[in-house]
Protein backbone atom coordinates (compact mmCIF):
# COMPACT_ATOMS: atom_id res chain seq x y z
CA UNK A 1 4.39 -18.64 17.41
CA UNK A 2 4.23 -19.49 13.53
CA UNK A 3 6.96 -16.41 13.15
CA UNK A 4 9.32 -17.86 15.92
CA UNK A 5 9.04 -21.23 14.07
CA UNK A 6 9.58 -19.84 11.11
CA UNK A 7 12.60 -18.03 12.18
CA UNK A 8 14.53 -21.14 13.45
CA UNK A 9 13.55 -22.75 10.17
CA UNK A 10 15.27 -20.35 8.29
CA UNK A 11 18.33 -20.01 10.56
CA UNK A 12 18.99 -23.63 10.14
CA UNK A 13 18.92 -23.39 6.13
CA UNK A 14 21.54 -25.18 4.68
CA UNK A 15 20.94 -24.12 0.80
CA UNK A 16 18.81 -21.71 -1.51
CA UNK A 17 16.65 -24.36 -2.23
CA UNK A 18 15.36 -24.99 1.00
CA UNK A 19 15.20 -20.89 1.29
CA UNK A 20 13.33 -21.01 -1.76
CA UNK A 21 10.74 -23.16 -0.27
CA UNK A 22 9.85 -21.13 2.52
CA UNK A 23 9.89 -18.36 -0.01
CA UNK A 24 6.82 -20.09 -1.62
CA UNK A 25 5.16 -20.43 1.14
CA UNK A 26 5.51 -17.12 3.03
CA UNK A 27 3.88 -15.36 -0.56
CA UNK A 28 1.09 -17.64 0.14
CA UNK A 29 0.82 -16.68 3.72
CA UNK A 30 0.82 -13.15 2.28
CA UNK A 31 -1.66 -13.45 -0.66
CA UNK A 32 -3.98 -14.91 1.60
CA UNK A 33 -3.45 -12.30 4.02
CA UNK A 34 -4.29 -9.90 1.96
CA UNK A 35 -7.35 -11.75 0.59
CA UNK A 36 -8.61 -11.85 4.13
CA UNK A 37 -8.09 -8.27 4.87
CA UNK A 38 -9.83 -7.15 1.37
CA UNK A 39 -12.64 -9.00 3.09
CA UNK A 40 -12.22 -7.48 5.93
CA UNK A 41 -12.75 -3.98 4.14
CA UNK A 42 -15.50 -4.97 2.07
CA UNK A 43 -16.94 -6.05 4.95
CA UNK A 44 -16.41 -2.64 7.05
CA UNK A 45 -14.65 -5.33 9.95
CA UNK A 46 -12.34 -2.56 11.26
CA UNK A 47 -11.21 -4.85 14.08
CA UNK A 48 -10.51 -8.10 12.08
CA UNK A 49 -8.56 -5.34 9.40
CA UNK A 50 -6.29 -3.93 12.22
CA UNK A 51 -5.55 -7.09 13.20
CA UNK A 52 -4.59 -8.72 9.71
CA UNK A 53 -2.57 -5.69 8.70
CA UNK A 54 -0.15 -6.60 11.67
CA UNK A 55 -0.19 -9.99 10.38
CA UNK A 56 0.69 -8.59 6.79
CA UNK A 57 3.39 -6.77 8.43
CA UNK A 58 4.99 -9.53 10.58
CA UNK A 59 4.56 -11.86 6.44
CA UNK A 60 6.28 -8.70 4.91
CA UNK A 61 9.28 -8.75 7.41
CA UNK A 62 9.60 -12.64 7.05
CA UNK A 63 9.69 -11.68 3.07
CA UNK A 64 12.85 -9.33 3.54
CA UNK A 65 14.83 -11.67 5.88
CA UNK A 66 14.29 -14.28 2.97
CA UNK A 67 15.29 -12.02 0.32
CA UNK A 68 18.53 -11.40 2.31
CA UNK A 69 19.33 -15.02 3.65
CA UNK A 70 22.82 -15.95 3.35
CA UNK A 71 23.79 -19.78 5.25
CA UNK A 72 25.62 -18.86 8.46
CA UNK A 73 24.46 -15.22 8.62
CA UNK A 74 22.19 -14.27 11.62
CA UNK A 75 18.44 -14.46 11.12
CA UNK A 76 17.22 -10.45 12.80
CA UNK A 77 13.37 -10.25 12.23
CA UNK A 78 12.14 -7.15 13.53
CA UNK A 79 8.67 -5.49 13.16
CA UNK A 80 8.84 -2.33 11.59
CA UNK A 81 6.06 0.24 11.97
């Protein structure tokens, strides 16, 4: 749900600035994701890592529609394996 909101946000960016925000904020998403999942590891949670490397993954392909954002262009975020 957070990605699908996320998506529409960035579809109806205007300016770099406002991309730039969620920029900020989807390296936090990711730092923190990866905090969590070196937890997970030390932690020898298996279950809780599998499921925060997806979540890594989905933050990662946010990152790369970001980095490519131009205004009018469409907004494709797909999960790659």
């Amino acid at each position: 749900m957070e990605v699908l909101e996320l998506r529409e946000r960035i579809e109806e960016a205007s300016t770099e600035e406002e991309v730039e925000r969620m920029r900020a904020e989807n390296d936090a998403r990711i730092a923190e994701c990866v905090r969590a999942l070196e937890e997970a590891f030390r932690e020898d949670d298996l279950r809780a890592a599998k499921r925060l490397a997806v979540r890594l993954r989905y933050w990662v392909n946010v990152e790369d529609v970001l980095r490519e954002w131009e205004k009018g262009k469409p907004v494709v975020l797909e999960h790659k394996e």
